[in-house]
C-alpha atoms as a PDB file:
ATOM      1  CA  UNK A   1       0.000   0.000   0.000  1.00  0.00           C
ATOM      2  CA  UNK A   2       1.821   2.771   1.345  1.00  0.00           C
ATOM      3  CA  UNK A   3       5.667   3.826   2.349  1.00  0.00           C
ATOM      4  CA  UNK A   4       4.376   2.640   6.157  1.00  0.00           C
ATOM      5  CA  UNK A   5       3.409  -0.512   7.183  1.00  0.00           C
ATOM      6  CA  UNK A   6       2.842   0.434  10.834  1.00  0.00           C
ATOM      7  CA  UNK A   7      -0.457   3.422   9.370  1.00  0.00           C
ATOM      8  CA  UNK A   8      -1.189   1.118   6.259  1.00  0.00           C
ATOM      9  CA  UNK A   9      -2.195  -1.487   9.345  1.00  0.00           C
ATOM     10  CA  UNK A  10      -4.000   0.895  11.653  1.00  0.00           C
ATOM     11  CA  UNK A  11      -5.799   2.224   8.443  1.00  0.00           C
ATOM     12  CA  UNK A  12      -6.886  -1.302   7.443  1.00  0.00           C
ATOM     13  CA  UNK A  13      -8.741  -2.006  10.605  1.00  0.00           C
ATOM     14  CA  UNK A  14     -11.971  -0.788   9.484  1.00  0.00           C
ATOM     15  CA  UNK A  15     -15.124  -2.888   8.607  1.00  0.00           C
ATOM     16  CA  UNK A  16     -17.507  -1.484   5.711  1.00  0.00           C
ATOM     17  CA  UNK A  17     -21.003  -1.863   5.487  1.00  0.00           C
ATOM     18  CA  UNK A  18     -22.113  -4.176   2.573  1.00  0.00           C
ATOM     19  CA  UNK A  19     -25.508  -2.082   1.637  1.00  0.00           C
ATOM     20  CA  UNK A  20     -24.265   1.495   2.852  1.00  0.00           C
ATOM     21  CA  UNK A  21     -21.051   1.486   2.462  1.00  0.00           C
ATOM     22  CA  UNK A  22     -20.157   3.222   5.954  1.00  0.00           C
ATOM     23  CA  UNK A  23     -16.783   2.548   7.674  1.00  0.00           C
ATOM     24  CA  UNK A  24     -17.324   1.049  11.392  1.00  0.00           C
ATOM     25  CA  UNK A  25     -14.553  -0.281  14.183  1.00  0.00           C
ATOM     26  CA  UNK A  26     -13.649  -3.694  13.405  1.00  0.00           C
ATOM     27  CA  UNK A  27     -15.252  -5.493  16.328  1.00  0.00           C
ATOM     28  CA  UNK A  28     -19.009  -4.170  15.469  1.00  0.00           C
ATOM     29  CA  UNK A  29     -21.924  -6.997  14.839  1.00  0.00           C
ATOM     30  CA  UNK A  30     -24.054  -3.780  13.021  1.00  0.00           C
ATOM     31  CA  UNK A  31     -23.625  -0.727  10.869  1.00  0.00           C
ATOM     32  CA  UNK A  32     -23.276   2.377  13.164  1.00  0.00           C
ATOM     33  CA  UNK A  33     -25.502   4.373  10.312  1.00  0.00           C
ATOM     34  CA  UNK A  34     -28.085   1.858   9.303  1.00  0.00           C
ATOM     35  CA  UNK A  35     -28.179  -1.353  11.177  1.00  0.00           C
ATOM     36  CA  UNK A  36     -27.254  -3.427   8.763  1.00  0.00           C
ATOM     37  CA  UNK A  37     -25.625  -6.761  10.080  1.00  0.00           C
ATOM     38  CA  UNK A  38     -23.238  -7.726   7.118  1.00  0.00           C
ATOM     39  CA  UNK A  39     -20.182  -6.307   7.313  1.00  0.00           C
ATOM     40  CA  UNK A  40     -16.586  -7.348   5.659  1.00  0.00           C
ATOM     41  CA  UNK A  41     -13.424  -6.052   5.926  1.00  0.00           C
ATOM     42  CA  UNK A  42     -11.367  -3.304   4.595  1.00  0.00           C
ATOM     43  CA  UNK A  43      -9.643  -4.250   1.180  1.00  0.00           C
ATOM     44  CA  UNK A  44      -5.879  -4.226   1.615  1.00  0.00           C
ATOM     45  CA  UNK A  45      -4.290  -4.039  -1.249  1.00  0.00           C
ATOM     46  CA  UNK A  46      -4.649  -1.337  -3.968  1.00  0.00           C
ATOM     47  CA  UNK A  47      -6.860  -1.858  -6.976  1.00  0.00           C
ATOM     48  CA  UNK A  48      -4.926  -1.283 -10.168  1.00  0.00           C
ATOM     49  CA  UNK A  49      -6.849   0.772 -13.166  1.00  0.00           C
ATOM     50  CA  UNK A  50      -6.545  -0.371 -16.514  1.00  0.00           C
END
């Protein structure tokens, strides 16, 4: 990802919501903006554009 492994790591902790798209703490069973209950981790590595 980045030039730092130690923020790339703290910045990768994040779930996202599945039908809002929200970012919530990584331990959370529900969306903090709409309830939701499907959540999946942050992506780590970088999408490449073609």
């Amino acid at each position: 990802m980045g030039k730092f492994p130690l923020a790339d790591s703290e910045l990768a902790k994040v779930a996202i919501c599945k039908r809002c798209k929200a970012r919530n703490k990584i331990g959370t069973l529900k969306c903090r903006r709409c309830g939701y209950s499907y959540l999946r981790p942050k992506r780590k590595d970088i999408k490449v554009k073609k």
